[in-house]
PDB file of N, CA and C in Angstrom:
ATOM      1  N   UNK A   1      -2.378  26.735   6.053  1.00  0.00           N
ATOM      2  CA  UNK A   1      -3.067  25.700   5.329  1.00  0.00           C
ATOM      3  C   UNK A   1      -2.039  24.734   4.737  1.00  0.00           C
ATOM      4  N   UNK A   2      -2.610  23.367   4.798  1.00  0.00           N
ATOM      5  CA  UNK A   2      -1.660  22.573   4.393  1.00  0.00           C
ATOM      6  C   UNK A   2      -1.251  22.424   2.806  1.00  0.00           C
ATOM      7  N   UNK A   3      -0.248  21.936   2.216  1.00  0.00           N
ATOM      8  CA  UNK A   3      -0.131  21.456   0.730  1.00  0.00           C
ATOM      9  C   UNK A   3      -1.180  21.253  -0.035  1.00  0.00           C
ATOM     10  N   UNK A   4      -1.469  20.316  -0.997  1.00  0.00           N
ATOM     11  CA  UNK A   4      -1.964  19.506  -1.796  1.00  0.00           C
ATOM     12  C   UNK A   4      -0.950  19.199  -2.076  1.00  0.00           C
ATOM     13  N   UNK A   5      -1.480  17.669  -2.675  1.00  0.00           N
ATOM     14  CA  UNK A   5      -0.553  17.238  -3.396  1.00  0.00           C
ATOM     15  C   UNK A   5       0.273  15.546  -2.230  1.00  0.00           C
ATOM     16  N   UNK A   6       0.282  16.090  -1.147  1.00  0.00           N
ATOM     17  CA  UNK A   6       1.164  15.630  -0.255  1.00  0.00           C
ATOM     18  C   UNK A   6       1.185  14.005  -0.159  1.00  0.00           C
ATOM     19  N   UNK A   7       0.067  13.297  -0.557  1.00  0.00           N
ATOM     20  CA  UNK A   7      -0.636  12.374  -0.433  1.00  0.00           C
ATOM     21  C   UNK A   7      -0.954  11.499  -1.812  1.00  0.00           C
ATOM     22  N   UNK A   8      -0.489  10.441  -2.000  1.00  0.00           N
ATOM     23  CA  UNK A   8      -0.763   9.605  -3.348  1.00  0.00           C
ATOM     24  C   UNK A   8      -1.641   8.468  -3.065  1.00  0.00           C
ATOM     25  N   UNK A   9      -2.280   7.720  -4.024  1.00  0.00           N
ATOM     26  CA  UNK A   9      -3.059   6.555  -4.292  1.00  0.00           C
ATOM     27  C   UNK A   9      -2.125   5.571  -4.587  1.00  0.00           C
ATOM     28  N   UNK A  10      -1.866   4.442  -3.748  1.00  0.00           N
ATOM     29  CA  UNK A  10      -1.525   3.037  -4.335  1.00  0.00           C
ATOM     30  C   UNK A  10      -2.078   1.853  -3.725  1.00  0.00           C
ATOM     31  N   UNK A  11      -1.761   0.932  -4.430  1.00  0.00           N
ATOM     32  CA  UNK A  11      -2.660  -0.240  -3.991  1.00  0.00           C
ATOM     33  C   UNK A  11      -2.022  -1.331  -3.247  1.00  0.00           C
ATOM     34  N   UNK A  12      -2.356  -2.294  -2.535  1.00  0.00           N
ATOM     35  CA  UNK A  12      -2.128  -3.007  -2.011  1.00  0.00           C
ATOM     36  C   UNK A  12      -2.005  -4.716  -2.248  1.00  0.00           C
ATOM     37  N   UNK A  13      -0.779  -5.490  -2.984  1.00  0.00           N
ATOM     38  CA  UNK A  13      -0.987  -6.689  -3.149  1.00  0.00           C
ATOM     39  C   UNK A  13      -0.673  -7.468  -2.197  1.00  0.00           C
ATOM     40  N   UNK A  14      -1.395  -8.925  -2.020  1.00  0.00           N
ATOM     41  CA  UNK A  14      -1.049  -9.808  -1.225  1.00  0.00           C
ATOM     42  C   UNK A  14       0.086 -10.400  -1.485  1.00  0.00           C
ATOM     43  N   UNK A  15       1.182 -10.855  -0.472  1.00  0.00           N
ATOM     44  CA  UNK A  15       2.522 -11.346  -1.536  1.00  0.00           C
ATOM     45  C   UNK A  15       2.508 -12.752  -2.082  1.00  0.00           C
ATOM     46  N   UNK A  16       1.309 -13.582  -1.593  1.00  0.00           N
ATOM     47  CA  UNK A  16       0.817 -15.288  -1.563  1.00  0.00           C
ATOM     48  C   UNK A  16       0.620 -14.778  -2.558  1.00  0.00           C
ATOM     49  N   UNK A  17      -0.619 -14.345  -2.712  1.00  0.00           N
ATOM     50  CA  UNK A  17      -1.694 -15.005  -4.174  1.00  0.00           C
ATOM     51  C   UNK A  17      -1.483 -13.807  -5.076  1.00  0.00           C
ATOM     52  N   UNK A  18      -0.484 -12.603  -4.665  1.00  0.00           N
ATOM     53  CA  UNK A  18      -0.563 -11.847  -6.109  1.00  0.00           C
ATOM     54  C   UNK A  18      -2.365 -11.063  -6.485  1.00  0.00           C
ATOM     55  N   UNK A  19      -3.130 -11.142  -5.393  1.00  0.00           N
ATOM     56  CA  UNK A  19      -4.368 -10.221  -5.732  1.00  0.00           C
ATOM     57  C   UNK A  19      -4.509  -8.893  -5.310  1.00  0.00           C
ATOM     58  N   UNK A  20      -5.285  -7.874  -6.134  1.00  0.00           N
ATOM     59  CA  UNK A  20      -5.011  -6.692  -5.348  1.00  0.00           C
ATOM     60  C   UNK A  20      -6.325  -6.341  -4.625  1.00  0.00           C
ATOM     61  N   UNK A  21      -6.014  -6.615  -3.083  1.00  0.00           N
ATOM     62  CA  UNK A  21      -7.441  -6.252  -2.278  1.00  0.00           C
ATOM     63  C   UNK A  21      -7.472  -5.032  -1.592  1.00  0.00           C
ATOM     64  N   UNK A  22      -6.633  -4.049  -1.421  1.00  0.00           N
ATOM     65  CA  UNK A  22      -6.935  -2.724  -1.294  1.00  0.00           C
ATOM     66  C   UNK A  22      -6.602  -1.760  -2.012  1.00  0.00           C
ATOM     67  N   UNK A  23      -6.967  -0.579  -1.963  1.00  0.00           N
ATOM     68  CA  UNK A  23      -6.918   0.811  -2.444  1.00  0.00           C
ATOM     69  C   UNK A  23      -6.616   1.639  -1.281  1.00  0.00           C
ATOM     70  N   UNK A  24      -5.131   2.472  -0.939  1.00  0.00           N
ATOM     71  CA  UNK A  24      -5.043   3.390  -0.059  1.00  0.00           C
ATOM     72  C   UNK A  24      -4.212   4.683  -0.388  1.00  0.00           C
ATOM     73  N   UNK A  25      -3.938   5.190   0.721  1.00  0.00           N
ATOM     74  CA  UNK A  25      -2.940   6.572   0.477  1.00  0.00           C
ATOM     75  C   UNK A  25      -1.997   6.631   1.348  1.00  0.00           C
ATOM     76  N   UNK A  26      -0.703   7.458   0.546  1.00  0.00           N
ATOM     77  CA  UNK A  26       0.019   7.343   2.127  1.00  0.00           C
ATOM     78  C   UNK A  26       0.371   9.001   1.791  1.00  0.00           C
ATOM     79  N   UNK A  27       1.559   9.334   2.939  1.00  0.00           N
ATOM     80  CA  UNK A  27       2.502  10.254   2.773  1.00  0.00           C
ATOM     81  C   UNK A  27       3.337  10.346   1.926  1.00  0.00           C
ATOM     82  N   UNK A  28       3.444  11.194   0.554  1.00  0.00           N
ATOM     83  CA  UNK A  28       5.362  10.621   0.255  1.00  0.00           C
ATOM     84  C   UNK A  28       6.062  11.383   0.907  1.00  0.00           C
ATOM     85  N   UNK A  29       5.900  12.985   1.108  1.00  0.00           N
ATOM     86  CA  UNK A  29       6.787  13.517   2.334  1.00  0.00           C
ATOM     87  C   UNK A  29       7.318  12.504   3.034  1.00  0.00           C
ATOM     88  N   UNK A  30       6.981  12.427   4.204  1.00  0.00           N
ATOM     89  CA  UNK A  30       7.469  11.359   5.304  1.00  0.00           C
ATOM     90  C   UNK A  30       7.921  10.350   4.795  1.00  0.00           C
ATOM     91  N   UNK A  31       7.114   9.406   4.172  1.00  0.00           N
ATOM     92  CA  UNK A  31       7.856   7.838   3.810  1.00  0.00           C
ATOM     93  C   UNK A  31       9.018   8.145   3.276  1.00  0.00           C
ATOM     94  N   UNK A  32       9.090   8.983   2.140  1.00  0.00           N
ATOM     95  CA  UNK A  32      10.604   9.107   1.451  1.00  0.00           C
ATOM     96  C   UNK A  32      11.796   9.580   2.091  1.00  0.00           C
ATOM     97  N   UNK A  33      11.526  10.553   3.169  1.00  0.00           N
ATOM     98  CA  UNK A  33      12.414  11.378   3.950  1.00  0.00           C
ATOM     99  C   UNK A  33      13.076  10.693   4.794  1.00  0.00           C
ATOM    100  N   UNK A  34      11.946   9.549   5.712  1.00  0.00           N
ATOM    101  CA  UNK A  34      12.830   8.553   6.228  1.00  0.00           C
ATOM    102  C   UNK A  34      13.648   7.530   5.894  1.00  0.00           C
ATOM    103  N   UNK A  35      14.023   7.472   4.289  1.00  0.00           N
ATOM    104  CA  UNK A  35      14.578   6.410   3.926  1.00  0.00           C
ATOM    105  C   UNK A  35      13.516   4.853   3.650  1.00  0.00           C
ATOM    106  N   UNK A  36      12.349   4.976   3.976  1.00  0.00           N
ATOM    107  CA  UNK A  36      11.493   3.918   3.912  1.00  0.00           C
ATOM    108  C   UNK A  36      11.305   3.517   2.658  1.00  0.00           C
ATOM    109  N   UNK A  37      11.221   1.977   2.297  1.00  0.00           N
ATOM    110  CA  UNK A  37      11.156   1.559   1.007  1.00  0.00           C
ATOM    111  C   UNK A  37       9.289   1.358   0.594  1.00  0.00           C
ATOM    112  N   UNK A  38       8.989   0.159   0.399  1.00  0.00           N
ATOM    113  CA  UNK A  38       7.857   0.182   0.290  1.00  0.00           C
ATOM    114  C   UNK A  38       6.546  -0.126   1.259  1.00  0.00           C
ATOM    115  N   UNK A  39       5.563   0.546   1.323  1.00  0.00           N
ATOM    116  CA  UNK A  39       4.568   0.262   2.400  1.00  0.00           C
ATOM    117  C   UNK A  39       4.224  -1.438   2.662  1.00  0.00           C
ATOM    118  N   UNK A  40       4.306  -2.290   3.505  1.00  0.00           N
ATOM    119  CA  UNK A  40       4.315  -3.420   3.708  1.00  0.00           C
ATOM    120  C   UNK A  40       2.970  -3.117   4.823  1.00  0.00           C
ATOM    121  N   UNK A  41       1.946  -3.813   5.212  1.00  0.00           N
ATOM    122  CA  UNK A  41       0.895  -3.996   6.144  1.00  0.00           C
ATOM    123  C   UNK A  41       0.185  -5.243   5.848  1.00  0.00           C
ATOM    124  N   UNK A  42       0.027  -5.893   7.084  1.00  0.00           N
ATOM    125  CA  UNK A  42      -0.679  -7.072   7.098  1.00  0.00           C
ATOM    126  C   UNK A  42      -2.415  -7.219   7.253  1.00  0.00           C
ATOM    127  N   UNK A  43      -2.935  -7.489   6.328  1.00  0.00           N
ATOM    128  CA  UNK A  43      -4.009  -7.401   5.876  1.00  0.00           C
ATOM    129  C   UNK A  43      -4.635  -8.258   6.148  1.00  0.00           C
ATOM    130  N   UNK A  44      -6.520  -8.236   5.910  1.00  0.00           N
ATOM    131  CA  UNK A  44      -6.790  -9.805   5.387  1.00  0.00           C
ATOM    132  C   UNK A  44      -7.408  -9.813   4.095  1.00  0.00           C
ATOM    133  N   UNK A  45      -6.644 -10.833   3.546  1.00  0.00           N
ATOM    134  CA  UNK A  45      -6.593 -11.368   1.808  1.00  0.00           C
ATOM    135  C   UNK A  45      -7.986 -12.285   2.195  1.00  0.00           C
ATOM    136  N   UNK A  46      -8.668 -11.885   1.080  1.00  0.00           N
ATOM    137  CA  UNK A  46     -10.407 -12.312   0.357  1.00  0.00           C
ATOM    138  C   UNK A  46      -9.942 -13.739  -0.010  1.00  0.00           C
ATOM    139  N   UNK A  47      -8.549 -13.556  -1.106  1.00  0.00           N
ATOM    140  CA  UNK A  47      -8.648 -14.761  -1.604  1.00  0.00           C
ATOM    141  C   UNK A  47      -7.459 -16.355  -0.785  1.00  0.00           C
ATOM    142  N   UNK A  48      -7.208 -15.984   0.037  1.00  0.00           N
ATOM    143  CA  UNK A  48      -6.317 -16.927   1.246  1.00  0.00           C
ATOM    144  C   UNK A  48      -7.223 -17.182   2.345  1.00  0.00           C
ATOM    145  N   UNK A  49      -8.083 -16.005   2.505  1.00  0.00           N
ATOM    146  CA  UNK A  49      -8.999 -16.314   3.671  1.00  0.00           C
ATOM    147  C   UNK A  49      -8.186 -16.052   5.052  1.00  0.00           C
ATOM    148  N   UNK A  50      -7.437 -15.501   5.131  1.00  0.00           N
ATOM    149  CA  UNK A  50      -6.333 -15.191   6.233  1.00  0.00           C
ATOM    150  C   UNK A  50      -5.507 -14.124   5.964  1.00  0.00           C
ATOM    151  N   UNK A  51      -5.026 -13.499   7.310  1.00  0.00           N
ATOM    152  CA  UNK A  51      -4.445 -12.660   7.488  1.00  0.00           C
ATOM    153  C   UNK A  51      -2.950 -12.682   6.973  1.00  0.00           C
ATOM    154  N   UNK A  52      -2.491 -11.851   6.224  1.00  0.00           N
ATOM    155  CA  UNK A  52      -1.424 -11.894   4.927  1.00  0.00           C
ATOM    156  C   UNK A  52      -0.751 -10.742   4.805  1.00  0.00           C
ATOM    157  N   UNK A  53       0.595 -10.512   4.452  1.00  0.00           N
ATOM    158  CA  UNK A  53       1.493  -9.318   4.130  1.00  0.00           C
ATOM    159  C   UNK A  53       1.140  -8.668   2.784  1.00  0.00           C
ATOM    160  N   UNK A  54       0.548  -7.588   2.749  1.00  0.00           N
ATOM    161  CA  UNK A  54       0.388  -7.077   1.372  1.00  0.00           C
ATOM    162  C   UNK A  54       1.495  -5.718   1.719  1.00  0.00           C
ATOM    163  N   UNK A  55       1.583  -5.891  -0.096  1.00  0.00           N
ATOM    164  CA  UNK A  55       2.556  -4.938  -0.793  1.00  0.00           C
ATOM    165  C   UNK A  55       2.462  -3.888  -1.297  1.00  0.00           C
ATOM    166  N   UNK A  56       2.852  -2.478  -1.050  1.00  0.00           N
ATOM    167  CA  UNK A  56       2.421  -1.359  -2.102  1.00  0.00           C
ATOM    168  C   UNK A  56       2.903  -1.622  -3.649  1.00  0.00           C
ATOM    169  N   UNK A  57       1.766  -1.336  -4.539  1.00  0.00           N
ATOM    170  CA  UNK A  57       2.169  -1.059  -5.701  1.00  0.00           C
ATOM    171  C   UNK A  57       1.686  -0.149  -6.522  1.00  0.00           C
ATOM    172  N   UNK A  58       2.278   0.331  -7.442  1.00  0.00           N
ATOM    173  CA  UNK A  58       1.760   1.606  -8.390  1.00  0.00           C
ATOM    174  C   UNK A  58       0.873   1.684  -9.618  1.00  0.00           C
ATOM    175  N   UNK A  59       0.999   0.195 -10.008  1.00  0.00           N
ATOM    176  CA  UNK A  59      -0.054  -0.184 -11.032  1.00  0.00           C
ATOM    177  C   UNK A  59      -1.495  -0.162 -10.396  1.00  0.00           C
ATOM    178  N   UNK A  60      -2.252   0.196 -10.775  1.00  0.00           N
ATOM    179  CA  UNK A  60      -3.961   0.174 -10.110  1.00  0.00           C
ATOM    180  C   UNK A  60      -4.678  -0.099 -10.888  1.00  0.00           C
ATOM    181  N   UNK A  61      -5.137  -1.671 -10.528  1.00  0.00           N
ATOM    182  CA  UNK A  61      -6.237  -2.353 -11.643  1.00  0.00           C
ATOM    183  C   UNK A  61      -7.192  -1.958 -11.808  1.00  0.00           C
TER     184      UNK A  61
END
């Protein structure tokens, strides 16, 4: 059976407009092990109306 634990909540800002339009989870096992900095994925932002680079962050509005 696997861990708990393995898996955290952070959110996702757009890097334009600074809004936070998702809520996700990742690995920290893996992400950290590989040296990876922060989750980067291109999204689409509500408030640009277009497809946009959002940012992981740890604050959750």
């Amino acid at each position: 059976m696997a861990k708990k634990g393995a898996r955290e909540i952070v959110g996702l800002v757009c890097k334009t407009c600074k809004s936070q339009n998702y809520v996700t989870t990742r690995n920290k096992v893996n992400m950290d092990a590989k040296g990876k900095g922060k989750l980067q994925i291109k999204k689409w932002c509500r408030q640009c109306r277009k497809v946009q680079l959002h940012k992981e962050t740890t604050k959750l509005k």
